[in-house]
C-alpha atoms as a PDB file:
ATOM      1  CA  UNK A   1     -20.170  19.415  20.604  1.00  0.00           C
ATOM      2  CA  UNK A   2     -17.776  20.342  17.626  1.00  0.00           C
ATOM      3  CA  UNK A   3     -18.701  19.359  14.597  1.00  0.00           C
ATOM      4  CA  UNK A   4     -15.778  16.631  14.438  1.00  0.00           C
ATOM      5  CA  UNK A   5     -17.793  14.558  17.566  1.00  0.00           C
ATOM      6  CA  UNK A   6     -20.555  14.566  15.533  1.00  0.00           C
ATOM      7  CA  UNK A   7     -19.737  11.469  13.700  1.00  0.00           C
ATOM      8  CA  UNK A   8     -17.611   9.850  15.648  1.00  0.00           C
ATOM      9  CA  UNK A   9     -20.063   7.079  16.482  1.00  0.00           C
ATOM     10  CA  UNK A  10     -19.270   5.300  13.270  1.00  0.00           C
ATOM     11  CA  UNK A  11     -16.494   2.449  12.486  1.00  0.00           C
ATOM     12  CA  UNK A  12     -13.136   3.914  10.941  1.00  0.00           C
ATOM     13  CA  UNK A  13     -13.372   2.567   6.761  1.00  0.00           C
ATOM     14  CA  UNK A  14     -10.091   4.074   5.840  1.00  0.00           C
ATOM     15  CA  UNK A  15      -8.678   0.999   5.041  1.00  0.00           C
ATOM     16  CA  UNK A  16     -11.222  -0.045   2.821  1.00  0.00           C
ATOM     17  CA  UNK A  17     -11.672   3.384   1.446  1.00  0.00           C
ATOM     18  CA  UNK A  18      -7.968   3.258   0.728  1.00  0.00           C
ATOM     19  CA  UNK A  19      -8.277  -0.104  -1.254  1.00  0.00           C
ATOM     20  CA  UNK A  20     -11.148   0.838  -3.073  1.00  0.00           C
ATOM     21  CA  UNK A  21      -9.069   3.855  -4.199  1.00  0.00           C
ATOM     22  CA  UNK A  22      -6.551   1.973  -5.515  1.00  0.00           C
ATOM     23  CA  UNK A  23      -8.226  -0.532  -7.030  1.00  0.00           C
ATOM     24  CA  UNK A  24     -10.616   2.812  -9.180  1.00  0.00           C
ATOM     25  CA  UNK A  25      -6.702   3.729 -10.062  1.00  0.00           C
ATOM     26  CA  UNK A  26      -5.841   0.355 -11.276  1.00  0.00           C
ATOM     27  CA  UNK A  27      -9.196  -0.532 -13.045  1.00  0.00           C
ATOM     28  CA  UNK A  28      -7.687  -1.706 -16.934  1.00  0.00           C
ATOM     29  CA  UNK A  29      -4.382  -2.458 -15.439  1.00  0.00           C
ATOM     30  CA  UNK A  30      -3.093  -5.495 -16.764  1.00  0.00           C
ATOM     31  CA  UNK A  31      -0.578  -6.838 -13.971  1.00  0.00           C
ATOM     32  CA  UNK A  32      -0.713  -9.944 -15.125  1.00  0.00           C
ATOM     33  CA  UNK A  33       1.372  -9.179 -18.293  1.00  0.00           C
ATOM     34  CA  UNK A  34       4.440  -8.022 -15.403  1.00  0.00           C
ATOM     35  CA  UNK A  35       6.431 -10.552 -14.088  1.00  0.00           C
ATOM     36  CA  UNK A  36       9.158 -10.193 -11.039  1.00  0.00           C
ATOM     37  CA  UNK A  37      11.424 -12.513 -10.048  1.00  0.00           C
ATOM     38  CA  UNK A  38      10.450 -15.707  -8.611  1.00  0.00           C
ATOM     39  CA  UNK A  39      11.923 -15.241  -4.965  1.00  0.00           C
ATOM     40  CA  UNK A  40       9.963 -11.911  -5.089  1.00  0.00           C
ATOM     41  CA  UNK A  41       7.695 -11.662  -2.226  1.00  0.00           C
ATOM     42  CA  UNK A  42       6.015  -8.611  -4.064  1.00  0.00           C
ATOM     43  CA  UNK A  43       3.200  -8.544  -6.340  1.00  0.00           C
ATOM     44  CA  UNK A  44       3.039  -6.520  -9.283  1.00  0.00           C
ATOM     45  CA  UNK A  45      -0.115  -4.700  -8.294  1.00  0.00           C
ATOM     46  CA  UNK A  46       0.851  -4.335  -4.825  1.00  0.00           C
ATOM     47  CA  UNK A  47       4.372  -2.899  -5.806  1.00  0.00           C
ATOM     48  CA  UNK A  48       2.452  -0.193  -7.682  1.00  0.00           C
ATOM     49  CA  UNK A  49       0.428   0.575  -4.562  1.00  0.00           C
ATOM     50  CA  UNK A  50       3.586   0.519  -2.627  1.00  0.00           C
ATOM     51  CA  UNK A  51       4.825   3.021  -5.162  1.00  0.00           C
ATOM     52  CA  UNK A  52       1.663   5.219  -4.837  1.00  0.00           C
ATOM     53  CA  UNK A  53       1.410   5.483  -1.168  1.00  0.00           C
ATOM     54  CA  UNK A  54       5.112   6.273  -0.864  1.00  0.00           C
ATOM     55  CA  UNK A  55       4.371   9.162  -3.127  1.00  0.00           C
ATOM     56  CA  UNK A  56       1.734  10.056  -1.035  1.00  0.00           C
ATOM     57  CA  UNK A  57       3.066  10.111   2.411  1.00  0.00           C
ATOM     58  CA  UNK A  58       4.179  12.516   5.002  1.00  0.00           C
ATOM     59  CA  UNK A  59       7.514  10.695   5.552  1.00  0.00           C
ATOM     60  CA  UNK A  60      10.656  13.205   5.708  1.00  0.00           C
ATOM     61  CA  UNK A  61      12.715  10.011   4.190  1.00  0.00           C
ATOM     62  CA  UNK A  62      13.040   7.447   1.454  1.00  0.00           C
ATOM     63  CA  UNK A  63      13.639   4.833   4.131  1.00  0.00           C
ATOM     64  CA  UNK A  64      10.659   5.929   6.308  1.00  0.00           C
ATOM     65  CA  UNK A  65       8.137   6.014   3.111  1.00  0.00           C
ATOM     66  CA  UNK A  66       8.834   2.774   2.181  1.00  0.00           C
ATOM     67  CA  UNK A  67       8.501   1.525   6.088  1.00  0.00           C
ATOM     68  CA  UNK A  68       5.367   3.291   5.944  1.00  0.00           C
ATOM     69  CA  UNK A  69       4.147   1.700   2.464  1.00  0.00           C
ATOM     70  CA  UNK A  70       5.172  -1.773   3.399  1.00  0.00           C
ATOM     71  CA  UNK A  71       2.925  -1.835   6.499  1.00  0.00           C
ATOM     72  CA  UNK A  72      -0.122  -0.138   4.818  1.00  0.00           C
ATOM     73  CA  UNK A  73       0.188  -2.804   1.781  1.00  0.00           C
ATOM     74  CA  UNK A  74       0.899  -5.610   4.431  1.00  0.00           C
ATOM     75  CA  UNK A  75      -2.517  -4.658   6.212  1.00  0.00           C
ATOM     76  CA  UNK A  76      -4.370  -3.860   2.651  1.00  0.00           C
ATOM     77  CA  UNK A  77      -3.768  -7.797   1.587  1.00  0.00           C
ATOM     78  CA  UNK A  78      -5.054  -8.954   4.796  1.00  0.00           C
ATOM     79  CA  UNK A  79      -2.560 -12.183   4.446  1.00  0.00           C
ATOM     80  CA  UNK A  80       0.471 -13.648   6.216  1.00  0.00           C
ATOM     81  CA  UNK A  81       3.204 -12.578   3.395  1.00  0.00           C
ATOM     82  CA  UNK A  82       4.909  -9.818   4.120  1.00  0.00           C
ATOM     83  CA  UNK A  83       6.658  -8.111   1.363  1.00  0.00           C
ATOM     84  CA  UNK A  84      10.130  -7.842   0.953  1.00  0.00           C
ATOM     85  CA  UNK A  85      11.471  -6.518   4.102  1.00  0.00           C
ATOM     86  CA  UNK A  86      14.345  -3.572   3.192  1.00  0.00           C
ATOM     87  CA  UNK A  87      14.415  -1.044   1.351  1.00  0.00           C
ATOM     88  CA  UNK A  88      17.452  -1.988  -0.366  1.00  0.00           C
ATOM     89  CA  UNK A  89      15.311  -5.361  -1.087  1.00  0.00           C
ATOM     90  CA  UNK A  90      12.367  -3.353  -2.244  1.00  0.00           C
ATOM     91  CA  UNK A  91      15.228  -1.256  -4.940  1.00  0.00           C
ATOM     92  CA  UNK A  92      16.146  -4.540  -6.805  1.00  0.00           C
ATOM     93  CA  UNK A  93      13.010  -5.456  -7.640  1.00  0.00           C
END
């Protein structure tokens, strides 16, 4: 057995590793003081994450790093609003 099998019995937490992450990076943030337009979909704290994980990601393209942020913040919230859909959406924030 390699040493990878070895603790693959447990349930996945990236997710929730991932959240907790950002919300240690966030800690004294004071989104609340940021406003967006009112037809926004986008919260300020969640555009920040968006920002973060697109620096983070693997994604050859602009296009594909936000496509790849929007559906890791969609999942983070756990709700039915999806943020803004396009990337040209997501640039006139």
């Amino acid at each position: 057995m390699s040493h990878q099998d070895q603790h693959a019995g447990g349930v996945r937490r990236n997710p929730v590793y991932l959240l907790e992450a950002l919300q240690w990076l966030f800690r004294g943030v004071r989104f609340s003081e940021i406003s967006l337009r009112d037809d926004c979909t986008w919260t300020p704290r969640w555009l920040a994450a968006a920002a973060l994980l697109r620096v983070w990601s693997g994604e050859s393209t602009l296009r594909e790093r936000f496509a790849c942020s929007r559906r890791l913040v969609a999942h983070l919230r756990g709700d039915d609003v999806q943020p803004a859909g396009s990337y040209q959406a997501f640039l006139k924030l």
